[in-house]
N, C-alpha and C. Protein backbone atom coordinates (compact mmCIF):
# COMPACT_ATOMS: atom_id res chain seq x y z
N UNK A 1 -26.59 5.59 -11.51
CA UNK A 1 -25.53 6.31 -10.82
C UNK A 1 -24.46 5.33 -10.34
N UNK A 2 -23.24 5.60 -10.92
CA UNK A 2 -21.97 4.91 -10.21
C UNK A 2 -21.65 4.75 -8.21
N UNK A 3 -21.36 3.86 -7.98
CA UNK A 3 -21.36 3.85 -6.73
C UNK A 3 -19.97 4.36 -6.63
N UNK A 4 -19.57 5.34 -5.31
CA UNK A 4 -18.56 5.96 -4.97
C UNK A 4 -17.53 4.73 -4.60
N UNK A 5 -16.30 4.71 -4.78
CA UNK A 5 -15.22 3.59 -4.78
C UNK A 5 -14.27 4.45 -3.40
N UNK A 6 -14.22 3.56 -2.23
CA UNK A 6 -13.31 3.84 -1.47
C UNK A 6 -11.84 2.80 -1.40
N UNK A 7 -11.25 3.57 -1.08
CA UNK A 7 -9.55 3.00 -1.38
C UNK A 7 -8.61 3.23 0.19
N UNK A 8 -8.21 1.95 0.21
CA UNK A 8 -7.46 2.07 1.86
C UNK A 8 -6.32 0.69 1.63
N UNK A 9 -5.17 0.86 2.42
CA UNK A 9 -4.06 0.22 2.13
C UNK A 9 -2.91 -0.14 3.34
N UNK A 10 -2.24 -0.16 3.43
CA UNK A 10 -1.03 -0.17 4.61
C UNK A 10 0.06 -0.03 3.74
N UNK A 11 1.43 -0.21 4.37
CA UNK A 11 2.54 0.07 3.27
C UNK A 11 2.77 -1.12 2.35
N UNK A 12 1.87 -2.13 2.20
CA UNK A 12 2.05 -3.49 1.42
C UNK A 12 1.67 -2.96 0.28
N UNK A 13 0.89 -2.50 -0.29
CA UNK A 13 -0.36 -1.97 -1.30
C UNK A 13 -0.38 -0.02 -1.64
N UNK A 14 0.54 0.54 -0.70
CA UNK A 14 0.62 2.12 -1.15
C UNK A 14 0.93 2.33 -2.38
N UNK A 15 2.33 1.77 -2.96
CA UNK A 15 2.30 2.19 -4.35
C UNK A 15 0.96 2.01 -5.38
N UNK A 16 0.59 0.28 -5.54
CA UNK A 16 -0.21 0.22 -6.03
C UNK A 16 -1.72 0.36 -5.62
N UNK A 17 -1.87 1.07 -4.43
CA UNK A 17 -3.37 1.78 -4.37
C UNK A 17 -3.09 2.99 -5.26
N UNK A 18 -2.21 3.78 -4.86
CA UNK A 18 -1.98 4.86 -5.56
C UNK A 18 -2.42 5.06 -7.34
N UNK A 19 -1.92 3.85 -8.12
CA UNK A 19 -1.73 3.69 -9.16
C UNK A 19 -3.62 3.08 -9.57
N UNK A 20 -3.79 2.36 -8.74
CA UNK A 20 -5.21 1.72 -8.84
C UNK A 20 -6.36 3.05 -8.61
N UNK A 21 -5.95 3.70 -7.81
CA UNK A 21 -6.87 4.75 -7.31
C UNK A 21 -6.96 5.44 -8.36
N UNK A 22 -6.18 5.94 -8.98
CA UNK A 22 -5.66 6.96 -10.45
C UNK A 22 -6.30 6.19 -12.08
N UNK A 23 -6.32 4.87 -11.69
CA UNK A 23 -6.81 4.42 -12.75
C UNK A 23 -8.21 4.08 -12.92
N UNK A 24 -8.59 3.87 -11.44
CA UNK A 24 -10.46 3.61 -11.51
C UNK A 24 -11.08 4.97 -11.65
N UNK A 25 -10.43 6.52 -11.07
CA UNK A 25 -10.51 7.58 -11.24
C UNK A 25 -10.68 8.49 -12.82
N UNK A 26 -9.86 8.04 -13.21
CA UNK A 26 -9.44 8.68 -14.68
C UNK A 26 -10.02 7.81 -15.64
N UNK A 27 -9.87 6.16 -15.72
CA UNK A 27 -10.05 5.51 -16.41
C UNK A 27 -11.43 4.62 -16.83
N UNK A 28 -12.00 4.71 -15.58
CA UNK A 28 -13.54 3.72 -15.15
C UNK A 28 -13.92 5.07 -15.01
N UNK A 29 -13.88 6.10 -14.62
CA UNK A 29 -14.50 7.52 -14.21
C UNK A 29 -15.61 7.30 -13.03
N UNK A 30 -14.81 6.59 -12.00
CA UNK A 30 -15.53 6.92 -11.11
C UNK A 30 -15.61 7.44 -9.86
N UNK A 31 -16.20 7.95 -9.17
CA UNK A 31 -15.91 8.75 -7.82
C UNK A 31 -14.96 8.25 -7.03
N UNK A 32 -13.98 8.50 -6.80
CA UNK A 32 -13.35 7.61 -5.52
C UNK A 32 -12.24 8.57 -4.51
N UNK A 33 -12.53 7.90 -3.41
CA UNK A 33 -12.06 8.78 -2.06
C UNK A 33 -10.95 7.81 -1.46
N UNK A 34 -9.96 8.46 -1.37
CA UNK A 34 -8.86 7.41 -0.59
C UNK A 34 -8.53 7.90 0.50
N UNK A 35 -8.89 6.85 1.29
CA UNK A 35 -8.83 6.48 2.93
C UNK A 35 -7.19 6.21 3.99
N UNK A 36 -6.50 6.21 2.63
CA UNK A 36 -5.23 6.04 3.61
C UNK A 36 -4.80 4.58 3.49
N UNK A 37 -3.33 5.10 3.79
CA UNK A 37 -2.40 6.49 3.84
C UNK A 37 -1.87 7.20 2.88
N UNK A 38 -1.94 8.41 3.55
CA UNK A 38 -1.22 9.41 2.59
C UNK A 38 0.44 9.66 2.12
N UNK A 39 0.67 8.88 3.19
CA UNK A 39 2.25 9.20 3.01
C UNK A 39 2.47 7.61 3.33
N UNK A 40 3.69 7.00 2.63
CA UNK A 40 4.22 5.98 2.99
C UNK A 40 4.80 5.44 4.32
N UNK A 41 4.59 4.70 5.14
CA UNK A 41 5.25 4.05 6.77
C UNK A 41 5.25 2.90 6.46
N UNK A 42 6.44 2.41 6.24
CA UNK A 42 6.93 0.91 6.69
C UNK A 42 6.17 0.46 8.07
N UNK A 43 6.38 1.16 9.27
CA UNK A 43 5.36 0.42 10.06
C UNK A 43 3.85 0.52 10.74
N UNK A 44 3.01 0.79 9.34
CA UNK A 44 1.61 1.21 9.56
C UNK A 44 0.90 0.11 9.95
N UNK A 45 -0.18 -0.02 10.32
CA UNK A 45 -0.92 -1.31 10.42
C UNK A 45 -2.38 -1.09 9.81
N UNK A 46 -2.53 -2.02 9.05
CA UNK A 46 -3.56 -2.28 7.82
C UNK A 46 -5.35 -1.61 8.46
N UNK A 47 -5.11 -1.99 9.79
CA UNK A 47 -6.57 -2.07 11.00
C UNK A 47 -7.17 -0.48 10.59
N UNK A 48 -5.80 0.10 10.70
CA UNK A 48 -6.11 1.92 11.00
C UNK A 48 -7.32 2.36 9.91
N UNK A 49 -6.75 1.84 8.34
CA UNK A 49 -7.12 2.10 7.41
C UNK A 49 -8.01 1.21 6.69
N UNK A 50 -8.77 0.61 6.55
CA UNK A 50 -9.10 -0.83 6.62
C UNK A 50 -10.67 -0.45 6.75
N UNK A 51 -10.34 0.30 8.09
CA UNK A 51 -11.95 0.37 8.77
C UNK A 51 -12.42 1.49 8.44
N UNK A 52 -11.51 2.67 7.71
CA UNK A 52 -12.54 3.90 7.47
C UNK A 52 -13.00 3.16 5.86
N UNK A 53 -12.79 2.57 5.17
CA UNK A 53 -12.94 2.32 3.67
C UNK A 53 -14.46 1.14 3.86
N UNK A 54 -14.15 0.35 5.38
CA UNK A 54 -14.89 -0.57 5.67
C UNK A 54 -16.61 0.13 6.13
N UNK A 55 -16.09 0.82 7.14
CA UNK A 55 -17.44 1.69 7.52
C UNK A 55 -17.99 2.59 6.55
N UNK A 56 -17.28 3.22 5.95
CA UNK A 56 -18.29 3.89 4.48
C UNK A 56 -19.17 2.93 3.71
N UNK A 57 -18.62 1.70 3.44
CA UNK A 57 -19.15 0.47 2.99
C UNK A 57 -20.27 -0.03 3.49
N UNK A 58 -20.37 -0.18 5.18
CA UNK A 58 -20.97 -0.16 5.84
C UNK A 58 -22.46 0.25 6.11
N UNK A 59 -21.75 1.68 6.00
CA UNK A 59 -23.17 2.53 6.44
C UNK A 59 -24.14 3.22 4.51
N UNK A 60 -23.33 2.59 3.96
CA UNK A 60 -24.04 2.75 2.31
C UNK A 60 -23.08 1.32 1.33
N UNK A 61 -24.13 0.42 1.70
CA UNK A 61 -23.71 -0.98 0.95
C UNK A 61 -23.84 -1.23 -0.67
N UNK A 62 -24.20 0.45 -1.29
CA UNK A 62 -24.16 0.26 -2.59
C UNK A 62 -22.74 0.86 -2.79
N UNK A 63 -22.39 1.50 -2.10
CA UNK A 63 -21.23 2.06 -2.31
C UNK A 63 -20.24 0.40 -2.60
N UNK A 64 -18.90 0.66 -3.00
CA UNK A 64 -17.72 -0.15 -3.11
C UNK A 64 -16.38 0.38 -2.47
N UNK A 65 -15.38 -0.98 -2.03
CA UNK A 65 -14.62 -0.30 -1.48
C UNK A 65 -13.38 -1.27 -2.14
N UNK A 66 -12.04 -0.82 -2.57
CA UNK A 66 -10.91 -1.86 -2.68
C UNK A 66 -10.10 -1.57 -2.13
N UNK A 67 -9.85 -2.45 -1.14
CA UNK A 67 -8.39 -2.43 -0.21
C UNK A 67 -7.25 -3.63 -0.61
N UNK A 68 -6.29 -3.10 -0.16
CA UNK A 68 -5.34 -3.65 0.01
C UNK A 68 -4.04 -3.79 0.71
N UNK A 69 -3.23 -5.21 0.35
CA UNK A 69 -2.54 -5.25 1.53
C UNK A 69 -1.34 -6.39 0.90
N UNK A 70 -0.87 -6.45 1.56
CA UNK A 70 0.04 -7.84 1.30
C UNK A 70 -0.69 -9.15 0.56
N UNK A 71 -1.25 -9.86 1.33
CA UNK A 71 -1.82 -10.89 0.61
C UNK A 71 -3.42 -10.44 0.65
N UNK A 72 -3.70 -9.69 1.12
CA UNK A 72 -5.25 -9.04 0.91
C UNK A 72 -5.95 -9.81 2.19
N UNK A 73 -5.25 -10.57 2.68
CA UNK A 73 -6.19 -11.62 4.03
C UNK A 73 -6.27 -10.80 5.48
N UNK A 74 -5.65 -10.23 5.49
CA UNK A 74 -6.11 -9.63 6.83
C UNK A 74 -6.93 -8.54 6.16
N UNK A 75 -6.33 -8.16 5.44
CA UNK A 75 -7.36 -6.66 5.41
C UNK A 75 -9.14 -7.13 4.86
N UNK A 76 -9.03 -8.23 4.43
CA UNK A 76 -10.51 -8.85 4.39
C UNK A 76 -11.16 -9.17 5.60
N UNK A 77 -10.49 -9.79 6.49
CA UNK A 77 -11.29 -9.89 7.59
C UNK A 77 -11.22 -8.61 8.57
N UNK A 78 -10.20 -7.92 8.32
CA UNK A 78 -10.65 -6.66 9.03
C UNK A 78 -12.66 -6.35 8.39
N UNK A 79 -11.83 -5.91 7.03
CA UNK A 79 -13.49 -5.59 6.95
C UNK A 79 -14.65 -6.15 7.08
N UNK A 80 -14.61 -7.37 7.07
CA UNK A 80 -15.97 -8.30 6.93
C UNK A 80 -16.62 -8.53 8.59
N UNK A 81 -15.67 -7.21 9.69
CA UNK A 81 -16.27 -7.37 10.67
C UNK A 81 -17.39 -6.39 11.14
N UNK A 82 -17.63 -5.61 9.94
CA UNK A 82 -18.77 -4.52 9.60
C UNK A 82 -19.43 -4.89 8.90
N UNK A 83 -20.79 -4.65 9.83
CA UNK A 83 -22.29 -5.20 9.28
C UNK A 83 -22.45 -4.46 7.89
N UNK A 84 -23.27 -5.32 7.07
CA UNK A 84 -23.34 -5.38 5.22
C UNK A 84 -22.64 -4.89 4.25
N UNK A 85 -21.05 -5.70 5.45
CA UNK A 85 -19.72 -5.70 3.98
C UNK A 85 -19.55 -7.09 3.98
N UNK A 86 -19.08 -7.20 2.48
CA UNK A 86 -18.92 -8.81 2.06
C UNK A 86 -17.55 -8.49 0.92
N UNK A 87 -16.46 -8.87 1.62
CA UNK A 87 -15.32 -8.38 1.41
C UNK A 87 -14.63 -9.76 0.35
N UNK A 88 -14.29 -9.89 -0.56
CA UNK A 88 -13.71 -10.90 -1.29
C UNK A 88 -12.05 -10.62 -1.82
N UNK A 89 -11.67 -11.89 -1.24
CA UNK A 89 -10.02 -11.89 -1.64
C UNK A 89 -9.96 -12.10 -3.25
N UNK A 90 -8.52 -11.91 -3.80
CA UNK A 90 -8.31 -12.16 -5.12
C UNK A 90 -6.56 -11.51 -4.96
N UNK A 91 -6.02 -12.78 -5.17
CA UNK A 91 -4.48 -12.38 -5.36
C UNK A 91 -3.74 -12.92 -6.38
N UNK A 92 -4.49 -13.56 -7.11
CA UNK A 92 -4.52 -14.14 -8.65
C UNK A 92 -5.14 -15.47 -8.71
N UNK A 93 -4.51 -16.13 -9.73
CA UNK A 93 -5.58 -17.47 -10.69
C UNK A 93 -6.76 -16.54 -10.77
N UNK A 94 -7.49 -17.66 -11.46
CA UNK A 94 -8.68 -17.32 -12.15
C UNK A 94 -10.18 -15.93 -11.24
N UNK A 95 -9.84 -15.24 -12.94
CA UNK A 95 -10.97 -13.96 -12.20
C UNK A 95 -12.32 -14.48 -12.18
N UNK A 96 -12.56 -15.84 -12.45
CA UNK A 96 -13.75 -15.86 -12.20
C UNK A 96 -14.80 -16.16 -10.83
N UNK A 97 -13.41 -16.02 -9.60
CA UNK A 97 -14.09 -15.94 -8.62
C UNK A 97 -14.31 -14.40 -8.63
N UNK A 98 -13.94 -13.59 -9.14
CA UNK A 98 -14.47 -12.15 -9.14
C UNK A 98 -15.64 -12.22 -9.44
N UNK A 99 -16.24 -12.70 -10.49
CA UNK A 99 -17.43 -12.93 -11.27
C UNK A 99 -18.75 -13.39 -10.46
N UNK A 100 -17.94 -14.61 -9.66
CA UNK A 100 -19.30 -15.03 -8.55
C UNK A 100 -19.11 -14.47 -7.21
N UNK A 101 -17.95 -13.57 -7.13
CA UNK A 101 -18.23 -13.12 -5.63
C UNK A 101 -19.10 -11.68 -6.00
N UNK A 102 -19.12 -11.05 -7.16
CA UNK A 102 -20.33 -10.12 -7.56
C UNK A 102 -21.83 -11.26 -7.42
N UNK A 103 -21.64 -11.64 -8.56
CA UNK A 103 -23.03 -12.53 -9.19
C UNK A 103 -23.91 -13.23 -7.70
N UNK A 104 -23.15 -13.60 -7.17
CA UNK A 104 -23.44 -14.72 -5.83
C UNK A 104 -23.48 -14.32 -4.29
N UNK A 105 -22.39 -13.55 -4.27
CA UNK A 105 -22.44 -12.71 -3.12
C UNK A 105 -22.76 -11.51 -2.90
N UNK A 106 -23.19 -10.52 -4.03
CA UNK A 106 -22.92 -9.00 -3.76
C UNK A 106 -21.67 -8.69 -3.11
N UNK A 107 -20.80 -9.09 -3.44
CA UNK A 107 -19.48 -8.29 -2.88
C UNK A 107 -19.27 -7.13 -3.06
N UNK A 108 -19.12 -6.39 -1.34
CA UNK A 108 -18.93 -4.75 -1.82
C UNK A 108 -17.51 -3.65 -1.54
N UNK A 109 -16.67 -5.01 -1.17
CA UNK A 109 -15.39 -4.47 -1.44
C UNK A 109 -14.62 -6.03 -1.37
N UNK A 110 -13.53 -5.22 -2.83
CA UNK A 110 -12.40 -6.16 -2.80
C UNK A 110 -10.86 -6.33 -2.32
N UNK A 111 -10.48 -6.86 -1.92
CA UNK A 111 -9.26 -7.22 -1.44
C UNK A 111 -8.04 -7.65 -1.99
N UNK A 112 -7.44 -6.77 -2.26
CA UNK A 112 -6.29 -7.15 -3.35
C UNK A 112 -5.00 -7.32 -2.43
N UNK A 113 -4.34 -8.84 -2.93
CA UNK A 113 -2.88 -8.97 -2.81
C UNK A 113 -1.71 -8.38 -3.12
N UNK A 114 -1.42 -7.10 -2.72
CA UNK A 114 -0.52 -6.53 -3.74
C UNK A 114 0.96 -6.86 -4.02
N UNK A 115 1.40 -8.06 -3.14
CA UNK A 115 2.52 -8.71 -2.99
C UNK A 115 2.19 -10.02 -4.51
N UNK A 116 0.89 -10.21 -5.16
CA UNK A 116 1.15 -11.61 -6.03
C UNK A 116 0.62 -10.29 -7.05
N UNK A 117 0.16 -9.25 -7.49
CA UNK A 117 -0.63 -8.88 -8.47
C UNK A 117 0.56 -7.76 -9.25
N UNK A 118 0.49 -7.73 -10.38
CA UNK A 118 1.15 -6.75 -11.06
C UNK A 118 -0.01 -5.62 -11.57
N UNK A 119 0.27 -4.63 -11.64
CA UNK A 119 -0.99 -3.25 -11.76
C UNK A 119 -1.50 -3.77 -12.94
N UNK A 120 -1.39 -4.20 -14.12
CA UNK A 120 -2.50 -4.90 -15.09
C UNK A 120 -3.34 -6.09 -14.46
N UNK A 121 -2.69 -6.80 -13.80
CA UNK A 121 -3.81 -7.79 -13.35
C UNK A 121 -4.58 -6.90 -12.37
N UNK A 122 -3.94 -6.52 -11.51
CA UNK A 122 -5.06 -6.13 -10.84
C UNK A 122 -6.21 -4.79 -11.20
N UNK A 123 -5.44 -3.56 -12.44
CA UNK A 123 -6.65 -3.41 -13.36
C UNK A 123 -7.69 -4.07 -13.60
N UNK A 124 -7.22 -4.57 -14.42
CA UNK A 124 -8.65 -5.88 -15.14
C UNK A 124 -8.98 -6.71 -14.63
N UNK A 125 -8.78 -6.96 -13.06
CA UNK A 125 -9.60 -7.50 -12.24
C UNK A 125 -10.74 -6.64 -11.42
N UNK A 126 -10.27 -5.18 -11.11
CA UNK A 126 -11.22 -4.28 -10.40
C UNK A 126 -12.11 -3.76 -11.92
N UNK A 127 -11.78 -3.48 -13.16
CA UNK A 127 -13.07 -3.37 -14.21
C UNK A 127 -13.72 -4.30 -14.38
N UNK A 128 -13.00 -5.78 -14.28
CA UNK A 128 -14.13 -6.81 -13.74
C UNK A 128 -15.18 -6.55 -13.03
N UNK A 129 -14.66 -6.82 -12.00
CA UNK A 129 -15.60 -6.39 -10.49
C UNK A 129 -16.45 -5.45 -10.61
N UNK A 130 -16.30 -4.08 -11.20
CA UNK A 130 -16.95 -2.94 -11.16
C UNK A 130 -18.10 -3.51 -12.40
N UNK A 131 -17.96 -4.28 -12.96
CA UNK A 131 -18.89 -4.36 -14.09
C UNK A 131 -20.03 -5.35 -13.64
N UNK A 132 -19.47 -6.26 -12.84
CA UNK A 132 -20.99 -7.23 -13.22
C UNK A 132 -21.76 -6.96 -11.64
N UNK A 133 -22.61 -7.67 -12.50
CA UNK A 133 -24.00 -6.89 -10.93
C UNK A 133 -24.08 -7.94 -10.17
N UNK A 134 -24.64 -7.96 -8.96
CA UNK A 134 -25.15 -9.09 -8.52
C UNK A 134 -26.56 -9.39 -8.98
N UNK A 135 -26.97 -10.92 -9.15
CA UNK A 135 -27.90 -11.49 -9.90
C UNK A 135 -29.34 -10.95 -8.85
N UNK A 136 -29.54 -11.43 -7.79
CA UNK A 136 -30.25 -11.01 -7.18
C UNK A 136 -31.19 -12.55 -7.18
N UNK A 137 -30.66 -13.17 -7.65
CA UNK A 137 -31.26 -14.93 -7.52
C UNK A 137 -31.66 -14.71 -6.05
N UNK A 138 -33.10 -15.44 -5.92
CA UNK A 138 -33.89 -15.29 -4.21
C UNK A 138 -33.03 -16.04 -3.31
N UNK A 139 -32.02 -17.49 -3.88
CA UNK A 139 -31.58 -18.19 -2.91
C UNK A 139 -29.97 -17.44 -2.58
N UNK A 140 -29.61 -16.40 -3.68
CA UNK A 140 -28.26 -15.45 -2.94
C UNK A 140 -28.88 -14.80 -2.20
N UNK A 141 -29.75 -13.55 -2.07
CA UNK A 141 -30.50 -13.07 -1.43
C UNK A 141 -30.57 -13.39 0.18
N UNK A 142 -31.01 -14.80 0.14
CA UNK A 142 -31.77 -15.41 1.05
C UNK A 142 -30.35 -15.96 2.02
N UNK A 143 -29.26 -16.26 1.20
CA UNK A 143 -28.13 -16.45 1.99
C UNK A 143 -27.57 -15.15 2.16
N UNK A 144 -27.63 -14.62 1.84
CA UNK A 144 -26.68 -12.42 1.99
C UNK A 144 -27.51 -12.60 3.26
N UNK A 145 -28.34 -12.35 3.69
CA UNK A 145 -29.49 -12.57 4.87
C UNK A 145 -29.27 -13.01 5.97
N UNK A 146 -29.04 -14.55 6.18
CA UNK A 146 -28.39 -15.44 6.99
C UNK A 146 -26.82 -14.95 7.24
N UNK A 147 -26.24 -14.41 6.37
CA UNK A 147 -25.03 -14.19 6.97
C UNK A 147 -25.04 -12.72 7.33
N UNK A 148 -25.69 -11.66 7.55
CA UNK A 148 -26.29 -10.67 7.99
C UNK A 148 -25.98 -11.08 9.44
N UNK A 149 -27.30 -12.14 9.49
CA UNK A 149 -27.79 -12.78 11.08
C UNK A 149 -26.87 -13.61 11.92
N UNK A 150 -25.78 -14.06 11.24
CA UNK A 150 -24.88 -15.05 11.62
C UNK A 150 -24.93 -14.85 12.91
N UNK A 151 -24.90 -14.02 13.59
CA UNK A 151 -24.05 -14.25 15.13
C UNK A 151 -25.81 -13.59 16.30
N UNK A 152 -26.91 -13.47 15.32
CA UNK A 152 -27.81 -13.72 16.39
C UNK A 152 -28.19 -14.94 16.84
């Protein structure tokens, strides 16, 4: 079973969530729910929306979530402040940190720059992502774990 794809943005990333949302939808065929916003605001703030895409993530860590934003950096650490999300940036160069932030981290939502990415890169960077699994190697595992615990 496909994991449900949540989608959340600010006005940095509306057009191209829009366009991304429509294409993992129609094109990857997979479930996906978008979190906002619905309507375009020049002065939205990323936090609002960020955290409903983050907490779905959250509370079902097989699920996936791709947000975005300007350079994708705040809206990553927005999310990565909800327990068993592991949120990974990517605003171009090489997709093969896509590759090990699946393989190595279980990353369960990504963070797109939508200020460096043109809608093909960032296509074929989220069918990336959606494709490879995490390995499940005992010593990723064993670190996913520790950073679980970080702050006990």
């Amino acid at each position: 079973m496909k994991p449900t794809i949540y989608f959340a943005t600010d006005h940095a990333g509306f057009e191209l969530k829009n366009l991304l949302l429509q294409y993992v939808r129609d094109e990857l065929q997979y479930e996906v729910v978008d979190c906002g916003p619905a309507v375009y605001d020049a002065d939205d703030d990323y936090p609002d929306y960020i955290r409903i895409a983050a907490k779905k993530v959250s509370i079902r860590p097989t699920d996936r979530a791709i947000i975005l934003g300007g350079s994708g950096q705040g809206e990553a650490m927005t999310a990565n402040r909800f327990p068993q999300v592991r949120a990974t940036v990517f605003y171009g160069g090489s997709s093969e940190i896509i590759t090990l932030s699946r393989e190595h981290n279980d990353a369960n939502i990504l963070s797109l720059g939508a200020r460096f990415l043109t809608q093909q890169e960032a296509e074929n960077v989220i069918k990336k992502w959606l494709a490879v699994s995490f390995s499940g190697d005992e010593r990723h595992v064993r670190r996913i774990k520790k950073i679980e615990h970080v702050n006990s």
